[in-house]
PDB file of N, CA and C in Angstrom:
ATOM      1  N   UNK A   1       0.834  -1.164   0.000  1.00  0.00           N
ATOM      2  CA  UNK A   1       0.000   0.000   0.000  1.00  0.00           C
ATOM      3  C   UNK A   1       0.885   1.235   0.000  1.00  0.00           C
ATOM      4  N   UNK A   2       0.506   2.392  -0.805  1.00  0.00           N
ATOM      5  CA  UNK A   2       1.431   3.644  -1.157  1.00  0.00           C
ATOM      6  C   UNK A   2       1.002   4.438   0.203  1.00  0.00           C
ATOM      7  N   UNK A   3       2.388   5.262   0.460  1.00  0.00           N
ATOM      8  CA  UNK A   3       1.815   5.757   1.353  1.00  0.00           C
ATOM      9  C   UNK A   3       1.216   7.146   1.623  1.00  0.00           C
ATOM     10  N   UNK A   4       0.153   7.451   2.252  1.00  0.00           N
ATOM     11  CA  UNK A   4      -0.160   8.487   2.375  1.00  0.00           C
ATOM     12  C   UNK A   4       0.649   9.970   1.913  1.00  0.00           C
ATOM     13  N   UNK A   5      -0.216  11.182   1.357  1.00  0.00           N
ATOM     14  CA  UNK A   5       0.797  12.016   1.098  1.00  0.00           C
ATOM     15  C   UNK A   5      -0.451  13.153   0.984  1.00  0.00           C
ATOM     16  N   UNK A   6       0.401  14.214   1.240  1.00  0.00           N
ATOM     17  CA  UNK A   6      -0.741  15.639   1.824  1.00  0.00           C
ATOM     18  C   UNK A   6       0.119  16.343   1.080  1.00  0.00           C
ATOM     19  N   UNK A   7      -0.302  17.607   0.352  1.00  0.00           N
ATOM     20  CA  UNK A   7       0.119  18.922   0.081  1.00  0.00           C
ATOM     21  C   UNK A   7       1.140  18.542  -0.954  1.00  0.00           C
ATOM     22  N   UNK A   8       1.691  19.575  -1.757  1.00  0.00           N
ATOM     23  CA  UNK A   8       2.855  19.657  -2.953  1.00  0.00           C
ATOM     24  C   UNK A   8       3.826  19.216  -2.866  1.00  0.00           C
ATOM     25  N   UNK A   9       4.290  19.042  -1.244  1.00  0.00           N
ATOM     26  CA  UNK A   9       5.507  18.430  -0.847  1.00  0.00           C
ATOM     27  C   UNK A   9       6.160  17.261  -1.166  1.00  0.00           C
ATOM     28  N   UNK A  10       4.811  16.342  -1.098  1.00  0.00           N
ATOM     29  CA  UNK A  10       4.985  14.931  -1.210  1.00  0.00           C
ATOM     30  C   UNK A  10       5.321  14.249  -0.029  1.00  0.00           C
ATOM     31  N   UNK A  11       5.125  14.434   1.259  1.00  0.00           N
ATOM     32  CA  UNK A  11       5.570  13.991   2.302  1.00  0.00           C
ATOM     33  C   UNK A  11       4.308  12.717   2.625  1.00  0.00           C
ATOM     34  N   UNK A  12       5.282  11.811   3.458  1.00  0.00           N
ATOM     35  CA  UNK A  12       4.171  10.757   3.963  1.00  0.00           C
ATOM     36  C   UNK A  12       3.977  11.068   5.340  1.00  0.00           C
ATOM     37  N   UNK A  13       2.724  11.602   5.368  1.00  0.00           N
ATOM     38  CA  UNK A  13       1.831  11.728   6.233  1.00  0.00           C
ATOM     39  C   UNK A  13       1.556  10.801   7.635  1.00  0.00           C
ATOM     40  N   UNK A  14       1.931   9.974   7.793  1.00  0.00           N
ATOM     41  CA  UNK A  14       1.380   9.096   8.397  1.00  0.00           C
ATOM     42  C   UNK A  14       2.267   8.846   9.882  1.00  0.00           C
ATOM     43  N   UNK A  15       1.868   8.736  10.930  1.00  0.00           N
ATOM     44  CA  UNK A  15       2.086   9.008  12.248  1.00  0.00           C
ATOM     45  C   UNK A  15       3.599   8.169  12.630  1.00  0.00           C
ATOM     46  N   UNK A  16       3.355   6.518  11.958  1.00  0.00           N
ATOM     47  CA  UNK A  16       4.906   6.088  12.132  1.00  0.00           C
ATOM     48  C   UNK A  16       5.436   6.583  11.650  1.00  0.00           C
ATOM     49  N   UNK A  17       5.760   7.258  10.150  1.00  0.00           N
ATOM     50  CA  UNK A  17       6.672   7.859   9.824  1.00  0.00           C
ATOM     51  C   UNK A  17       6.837   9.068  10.675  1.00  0.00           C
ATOM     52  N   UNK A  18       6.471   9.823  11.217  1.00  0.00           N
ATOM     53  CA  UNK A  18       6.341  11.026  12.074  1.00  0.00           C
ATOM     54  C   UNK A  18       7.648  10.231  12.858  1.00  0.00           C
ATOM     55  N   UNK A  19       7.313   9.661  13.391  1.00  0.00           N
ATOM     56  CA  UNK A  19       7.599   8.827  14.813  1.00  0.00           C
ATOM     57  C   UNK A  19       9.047   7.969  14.731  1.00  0.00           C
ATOM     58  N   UNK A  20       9.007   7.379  13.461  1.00  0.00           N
ATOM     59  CA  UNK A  20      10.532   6.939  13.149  1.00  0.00           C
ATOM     60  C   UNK A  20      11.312   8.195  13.050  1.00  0.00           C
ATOM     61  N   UNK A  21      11.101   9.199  12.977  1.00  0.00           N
ATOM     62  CA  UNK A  21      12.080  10.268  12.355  1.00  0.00           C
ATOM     63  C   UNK A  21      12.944  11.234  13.010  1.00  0.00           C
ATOM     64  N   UNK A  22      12.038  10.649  14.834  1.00  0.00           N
ATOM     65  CA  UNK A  22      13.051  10.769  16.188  1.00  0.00           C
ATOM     66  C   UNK A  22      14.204  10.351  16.420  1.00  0.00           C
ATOM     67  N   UNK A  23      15.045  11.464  16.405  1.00  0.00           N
ATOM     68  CA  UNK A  23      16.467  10.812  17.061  1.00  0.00           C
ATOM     69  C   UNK A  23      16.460   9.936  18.458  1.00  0.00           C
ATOM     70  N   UNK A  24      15.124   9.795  18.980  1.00  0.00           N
ATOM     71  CA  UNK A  24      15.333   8.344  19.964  1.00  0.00           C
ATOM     72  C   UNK A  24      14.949   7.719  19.804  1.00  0.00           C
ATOM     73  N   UNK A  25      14.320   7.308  18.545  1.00  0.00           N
ATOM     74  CA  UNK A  25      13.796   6.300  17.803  1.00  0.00           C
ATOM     75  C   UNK A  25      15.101   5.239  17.351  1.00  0.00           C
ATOM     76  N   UNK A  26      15.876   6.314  16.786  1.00  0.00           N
ATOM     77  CA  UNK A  26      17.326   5.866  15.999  1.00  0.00           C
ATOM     78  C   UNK A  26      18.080   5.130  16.977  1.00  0.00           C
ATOM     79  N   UNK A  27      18.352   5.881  18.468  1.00  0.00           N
ATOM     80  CA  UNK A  27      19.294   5.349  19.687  1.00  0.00           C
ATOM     81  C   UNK A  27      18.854   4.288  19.543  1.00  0.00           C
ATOM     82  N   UNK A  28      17.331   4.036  20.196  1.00  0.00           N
ATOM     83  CA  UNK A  28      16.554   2.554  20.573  1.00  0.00           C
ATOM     84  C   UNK A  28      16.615   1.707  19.821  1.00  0.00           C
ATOM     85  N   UNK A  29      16.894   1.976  18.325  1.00  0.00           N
ATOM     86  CA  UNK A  29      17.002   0.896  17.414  1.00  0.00           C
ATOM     87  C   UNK A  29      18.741   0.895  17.391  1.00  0.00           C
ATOM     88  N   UNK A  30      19.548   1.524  17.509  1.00  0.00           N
ATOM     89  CA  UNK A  30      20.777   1.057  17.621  1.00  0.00           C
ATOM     90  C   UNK A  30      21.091   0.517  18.886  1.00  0.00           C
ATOM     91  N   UNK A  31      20.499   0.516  20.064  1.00  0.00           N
ATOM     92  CA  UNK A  31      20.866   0.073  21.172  1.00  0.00           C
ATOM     93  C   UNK A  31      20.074  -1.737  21.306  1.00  0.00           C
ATOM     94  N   UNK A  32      18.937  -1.551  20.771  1.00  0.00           N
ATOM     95  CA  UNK A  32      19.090  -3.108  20.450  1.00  0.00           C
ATOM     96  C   UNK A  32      19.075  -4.001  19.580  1.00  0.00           C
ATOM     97  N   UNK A  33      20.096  -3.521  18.619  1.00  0.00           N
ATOM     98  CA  UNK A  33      20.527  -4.214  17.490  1.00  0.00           C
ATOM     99  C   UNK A  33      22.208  -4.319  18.338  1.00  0.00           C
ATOM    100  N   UNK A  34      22.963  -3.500  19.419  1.00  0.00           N
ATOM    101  CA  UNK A  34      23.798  -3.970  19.970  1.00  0.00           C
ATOM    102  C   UNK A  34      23.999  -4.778  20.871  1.00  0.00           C
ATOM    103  N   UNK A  35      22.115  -4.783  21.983  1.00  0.00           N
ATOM    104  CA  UNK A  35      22.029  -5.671  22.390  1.00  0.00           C
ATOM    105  C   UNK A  35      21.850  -6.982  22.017  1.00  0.00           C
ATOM    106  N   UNK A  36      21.289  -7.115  20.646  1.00  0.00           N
ATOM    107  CA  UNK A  36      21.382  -8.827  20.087  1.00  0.00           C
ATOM    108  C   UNK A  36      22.744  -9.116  19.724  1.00  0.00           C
ATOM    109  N   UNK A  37      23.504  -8.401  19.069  1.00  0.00           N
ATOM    110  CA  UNK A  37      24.817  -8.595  19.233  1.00  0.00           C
ATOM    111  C   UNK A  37      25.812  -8.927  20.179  1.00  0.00           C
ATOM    112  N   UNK A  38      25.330  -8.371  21.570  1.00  0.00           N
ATOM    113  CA  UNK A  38      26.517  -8.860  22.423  1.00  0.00           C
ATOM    114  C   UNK A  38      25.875 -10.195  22.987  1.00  0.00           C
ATOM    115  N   UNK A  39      24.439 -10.075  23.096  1.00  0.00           N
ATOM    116  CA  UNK A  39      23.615 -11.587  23.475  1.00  0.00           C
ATOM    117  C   UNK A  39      24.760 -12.950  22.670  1.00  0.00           C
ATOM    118  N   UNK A  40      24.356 -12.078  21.046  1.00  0.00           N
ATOM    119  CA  UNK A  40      24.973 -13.249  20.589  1.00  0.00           C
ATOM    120  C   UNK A  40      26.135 -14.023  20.876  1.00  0.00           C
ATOM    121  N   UNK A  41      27.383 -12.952  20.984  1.00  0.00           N
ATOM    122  CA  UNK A  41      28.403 -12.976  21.761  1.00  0.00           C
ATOM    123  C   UNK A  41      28.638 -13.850  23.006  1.00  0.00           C
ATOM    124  N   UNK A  42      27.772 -13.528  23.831  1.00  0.00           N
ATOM    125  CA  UNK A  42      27.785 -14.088  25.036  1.00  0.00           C
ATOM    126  C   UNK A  42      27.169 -15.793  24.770  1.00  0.00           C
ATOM    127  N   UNK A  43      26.441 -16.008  24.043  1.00  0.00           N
ATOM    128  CA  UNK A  43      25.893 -17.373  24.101  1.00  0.00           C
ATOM    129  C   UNK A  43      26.953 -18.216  23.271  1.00  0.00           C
ATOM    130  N   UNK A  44      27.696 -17.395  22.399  1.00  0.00           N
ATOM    131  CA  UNK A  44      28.650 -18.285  21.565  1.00  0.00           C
ATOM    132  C   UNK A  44      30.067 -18.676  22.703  1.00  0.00           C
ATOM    133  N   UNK A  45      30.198 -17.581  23.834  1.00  0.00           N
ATOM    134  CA  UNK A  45      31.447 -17.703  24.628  1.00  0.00           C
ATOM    135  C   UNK A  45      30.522 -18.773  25.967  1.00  0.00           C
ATOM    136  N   UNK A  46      29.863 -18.859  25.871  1.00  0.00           N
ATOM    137  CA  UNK A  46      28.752 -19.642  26.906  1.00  0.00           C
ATOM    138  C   UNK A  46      28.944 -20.965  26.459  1.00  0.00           C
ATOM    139  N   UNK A  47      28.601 -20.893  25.413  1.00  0.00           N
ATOM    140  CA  UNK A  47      28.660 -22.424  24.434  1.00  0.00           C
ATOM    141  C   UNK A  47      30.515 -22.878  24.608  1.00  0.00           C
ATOM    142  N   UNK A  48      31.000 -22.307  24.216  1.00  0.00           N
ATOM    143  CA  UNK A  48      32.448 -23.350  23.729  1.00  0.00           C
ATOM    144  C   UNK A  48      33.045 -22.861  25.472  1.00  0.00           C
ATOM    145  N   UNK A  49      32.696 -22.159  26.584  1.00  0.00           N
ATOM    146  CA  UNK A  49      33.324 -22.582  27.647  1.00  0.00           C
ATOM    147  C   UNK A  49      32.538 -23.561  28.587  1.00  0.00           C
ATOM    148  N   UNK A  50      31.156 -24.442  27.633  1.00  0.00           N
ATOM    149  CA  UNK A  50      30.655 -25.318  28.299  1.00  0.00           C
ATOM    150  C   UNK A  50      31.072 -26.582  27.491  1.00  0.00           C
ATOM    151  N   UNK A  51      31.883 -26.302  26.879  1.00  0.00           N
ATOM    152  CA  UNK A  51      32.393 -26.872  25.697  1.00  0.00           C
ATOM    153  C   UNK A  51      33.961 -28.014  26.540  1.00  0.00           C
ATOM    154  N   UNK A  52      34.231 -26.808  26.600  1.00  0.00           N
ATOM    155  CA  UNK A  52      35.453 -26.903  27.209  1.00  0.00           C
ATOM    156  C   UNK A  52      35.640 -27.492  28.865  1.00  0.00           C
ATOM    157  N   UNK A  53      34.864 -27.168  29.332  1.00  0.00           N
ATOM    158  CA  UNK A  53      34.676 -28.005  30.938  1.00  0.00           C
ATOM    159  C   UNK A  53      34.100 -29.032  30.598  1.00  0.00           C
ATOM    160  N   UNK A  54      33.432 -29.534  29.713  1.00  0.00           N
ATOM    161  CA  UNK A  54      32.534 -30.835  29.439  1.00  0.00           C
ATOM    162  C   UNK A  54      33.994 -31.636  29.137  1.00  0.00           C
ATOM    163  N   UNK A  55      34.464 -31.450  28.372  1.00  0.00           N
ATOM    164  CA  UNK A  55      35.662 -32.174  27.488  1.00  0.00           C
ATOM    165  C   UNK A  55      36.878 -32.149  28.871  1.00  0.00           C
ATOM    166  N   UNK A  56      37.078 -31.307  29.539  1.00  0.00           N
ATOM    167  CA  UNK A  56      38.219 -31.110  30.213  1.00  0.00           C
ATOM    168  C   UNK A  56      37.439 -32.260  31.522  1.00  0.00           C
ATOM    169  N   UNK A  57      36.223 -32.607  31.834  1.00  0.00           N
ATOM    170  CA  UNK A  57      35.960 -33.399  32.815  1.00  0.00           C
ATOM    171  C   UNK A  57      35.959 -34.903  32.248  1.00  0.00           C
ATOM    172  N   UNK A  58      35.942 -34.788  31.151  1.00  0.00           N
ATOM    173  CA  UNK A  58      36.405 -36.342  30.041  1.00  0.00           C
ATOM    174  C   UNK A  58      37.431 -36.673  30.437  1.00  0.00           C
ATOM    175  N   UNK A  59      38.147 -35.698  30.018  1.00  0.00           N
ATOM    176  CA  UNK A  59      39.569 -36.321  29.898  1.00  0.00           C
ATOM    177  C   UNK A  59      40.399 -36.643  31.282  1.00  0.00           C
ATOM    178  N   UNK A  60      39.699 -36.009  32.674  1.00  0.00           N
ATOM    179  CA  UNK A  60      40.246 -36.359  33.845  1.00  0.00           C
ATOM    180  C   UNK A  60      39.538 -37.299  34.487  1.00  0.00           C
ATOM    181  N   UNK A  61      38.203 -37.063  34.493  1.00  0.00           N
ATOM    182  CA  UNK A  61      37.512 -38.345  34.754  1.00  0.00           C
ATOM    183  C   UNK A  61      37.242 -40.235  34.136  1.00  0.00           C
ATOM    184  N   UNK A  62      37.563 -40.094  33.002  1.00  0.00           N
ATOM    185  CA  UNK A  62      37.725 -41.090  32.438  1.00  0.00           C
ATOM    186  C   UNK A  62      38.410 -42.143  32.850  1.00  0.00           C
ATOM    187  N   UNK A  63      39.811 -41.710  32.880  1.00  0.00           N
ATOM    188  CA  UNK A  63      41.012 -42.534  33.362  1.00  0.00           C
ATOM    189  C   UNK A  63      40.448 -43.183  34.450  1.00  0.00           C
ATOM    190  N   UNK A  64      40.375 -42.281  35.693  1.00  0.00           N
ATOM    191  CA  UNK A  64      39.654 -42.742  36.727  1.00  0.00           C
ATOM    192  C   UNK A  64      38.564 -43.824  36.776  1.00  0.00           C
ATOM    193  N   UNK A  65      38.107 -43.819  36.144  1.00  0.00           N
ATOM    194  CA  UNK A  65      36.972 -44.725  35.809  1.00  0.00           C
ATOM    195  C   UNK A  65      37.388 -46.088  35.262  1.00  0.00           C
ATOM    196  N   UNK A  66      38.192 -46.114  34.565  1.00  0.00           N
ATOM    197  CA  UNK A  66      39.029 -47.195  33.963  1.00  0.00           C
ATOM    198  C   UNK A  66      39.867 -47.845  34.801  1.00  0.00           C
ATOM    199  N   UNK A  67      40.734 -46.955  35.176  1.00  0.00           N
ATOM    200  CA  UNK A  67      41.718 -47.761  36.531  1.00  0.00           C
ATOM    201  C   UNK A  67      40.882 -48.023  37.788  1.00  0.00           C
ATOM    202  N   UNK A  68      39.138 -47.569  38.243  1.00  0.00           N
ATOM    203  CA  UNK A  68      38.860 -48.371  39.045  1.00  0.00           C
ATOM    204  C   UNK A  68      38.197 -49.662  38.225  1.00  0.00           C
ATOM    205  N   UNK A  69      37.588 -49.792  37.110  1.00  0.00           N
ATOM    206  CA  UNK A  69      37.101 -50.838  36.470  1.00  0.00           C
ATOM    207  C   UNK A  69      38.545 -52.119  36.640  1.00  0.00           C
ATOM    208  N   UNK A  70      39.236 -51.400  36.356  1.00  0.00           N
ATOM    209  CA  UNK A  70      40.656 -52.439  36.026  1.00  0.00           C
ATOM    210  C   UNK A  70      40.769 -53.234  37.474  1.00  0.00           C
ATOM    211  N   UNK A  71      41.062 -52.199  38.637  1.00  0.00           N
ATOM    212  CA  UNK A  71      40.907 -52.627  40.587  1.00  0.00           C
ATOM    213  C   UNK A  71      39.932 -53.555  40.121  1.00  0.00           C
ATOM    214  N   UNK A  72      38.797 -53.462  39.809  1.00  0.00           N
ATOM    215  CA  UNK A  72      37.409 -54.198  40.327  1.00  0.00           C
ATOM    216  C   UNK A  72      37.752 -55.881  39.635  1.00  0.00           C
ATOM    217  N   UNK A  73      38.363 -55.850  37.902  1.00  0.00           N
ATOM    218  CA  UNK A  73      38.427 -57.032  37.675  1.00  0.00           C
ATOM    219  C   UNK A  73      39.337 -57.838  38.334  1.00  0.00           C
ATOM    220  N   UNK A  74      40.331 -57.413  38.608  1.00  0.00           N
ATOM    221  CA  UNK A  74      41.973 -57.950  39.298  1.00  0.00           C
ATOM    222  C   UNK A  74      41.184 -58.043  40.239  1.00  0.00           C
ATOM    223  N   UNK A  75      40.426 -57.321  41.393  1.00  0.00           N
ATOM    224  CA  UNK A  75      40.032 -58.459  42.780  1.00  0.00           C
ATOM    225  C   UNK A  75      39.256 -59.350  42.595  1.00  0.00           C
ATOM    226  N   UNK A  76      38.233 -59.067  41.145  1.00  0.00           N
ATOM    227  CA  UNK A  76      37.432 -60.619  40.560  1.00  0.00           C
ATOM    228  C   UNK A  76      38.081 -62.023  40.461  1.00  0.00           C
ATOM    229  N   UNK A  77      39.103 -61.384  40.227  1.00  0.00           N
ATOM    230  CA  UNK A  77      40.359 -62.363  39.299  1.00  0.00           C
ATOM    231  C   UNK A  77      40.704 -63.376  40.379  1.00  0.00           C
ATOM    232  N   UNK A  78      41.255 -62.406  41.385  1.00  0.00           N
ATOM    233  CA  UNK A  78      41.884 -62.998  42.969  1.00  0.00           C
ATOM    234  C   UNK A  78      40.894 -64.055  43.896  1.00  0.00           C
ATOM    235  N   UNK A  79      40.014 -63.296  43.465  1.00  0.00           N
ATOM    236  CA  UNK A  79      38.326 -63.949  44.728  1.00  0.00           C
ATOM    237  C   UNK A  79      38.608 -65.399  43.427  1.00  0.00           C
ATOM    238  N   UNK A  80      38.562 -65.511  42.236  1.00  0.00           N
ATOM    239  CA  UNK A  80      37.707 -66.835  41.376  1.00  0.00           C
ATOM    240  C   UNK A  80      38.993 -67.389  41.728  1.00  0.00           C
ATOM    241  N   UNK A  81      40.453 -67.012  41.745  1.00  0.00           N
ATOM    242  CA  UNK A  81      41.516 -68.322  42.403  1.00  0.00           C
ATOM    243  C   UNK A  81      41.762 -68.441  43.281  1.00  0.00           C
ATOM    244  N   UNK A  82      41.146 -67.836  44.147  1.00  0.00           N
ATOM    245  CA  UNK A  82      40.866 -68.306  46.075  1.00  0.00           C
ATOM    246  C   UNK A  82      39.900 -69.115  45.706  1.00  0.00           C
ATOM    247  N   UNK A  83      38.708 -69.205  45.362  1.00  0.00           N
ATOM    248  CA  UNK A  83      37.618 -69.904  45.232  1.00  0.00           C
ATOM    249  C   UNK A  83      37.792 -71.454  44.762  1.00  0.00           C
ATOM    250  N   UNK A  84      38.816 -71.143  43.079  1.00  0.00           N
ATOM    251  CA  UNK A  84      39.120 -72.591  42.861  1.00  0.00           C
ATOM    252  C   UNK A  84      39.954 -73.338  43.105  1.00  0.00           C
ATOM    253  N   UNK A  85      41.045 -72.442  44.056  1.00  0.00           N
ATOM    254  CA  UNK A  85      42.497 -73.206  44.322  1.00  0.00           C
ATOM    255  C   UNK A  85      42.058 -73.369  46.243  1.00  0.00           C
ATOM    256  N   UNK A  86      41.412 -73.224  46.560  1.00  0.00           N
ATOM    257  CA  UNK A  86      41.239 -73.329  47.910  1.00  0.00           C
ATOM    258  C   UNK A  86      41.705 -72.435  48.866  1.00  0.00           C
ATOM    259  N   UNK A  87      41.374 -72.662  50.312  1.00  0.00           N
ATOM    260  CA  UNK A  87      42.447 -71.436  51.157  1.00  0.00           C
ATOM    261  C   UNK A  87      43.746 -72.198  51.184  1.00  0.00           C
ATOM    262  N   UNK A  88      45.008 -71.424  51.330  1.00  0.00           N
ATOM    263  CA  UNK A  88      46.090 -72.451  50.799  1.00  0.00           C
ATOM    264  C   UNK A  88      46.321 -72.866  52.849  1.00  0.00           C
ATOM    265  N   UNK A  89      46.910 -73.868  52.926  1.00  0.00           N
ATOM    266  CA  UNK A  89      47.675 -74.423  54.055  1.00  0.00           C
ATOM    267  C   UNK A  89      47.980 -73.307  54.992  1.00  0.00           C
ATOM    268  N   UNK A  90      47.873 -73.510  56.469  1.00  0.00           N
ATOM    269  CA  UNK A  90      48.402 -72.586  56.867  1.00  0.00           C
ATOM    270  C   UNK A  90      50.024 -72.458  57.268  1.00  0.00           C
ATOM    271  N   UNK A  91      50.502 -73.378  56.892  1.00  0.00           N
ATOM    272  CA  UNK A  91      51.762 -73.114  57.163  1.00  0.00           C
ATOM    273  C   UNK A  91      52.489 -72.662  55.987  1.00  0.00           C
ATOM    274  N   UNK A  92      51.701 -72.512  54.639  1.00  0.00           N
ATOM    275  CA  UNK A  92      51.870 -71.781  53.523  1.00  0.00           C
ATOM    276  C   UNK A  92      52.421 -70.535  53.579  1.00  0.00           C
ATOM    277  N   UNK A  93      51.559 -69.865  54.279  1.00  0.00           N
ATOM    278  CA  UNK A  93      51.559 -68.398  54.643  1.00  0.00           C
ATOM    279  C   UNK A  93      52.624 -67.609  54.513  1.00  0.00           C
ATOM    280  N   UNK A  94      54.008 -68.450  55.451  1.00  0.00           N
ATOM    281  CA  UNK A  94      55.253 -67.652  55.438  1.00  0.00           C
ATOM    282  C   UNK A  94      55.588 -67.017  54.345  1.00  0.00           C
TER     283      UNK A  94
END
């Protein structure tokens, strides 16, 4: 739709245009077009330093996890040849 227009001038008439044509119209629209910008900013540095503690708790926790799995089979190991070799003699012991 064309827009409204009054008198020889040719001007558009019409109240938003009035209203966009405020210099605090202009601030408010530059102030949050900087605020989606630093948002963005912030969610991308949000992201790869959740990035980075996720991966950095991998790589320390893991091991751990493995060397107790490893403990757990080796005392499996020990208990099934106590079990099938018997308790040995006690004069074994020495």
């Amino acid at each position: 739709m064309a827009p409204k227009k009054i008198g020889a001038g040719g001007r558009d008439s019409s109240i938003l245009a009035k209203i966009s044509n405020y210099e605090i119209v202009s601030q408010g629209r530059r102030a949050a077009c900087d605020a989606v910008h630093v948002s963005k900013k912030l969610l991308k540095s949000t992201g790869k330093a959740a990035w980075i503690a996720g991966t950095t708790l991998l790589i320390l926790v893991v091991p751990l996890i493995l060397e107790l799995e490893k403990d757990q089979q080796l005392s499996e190991f020990e208990f099934q040849q106590t079990s099938l070799l018997g308790t040995p003699p006690v004069g074994a012991m020495h």
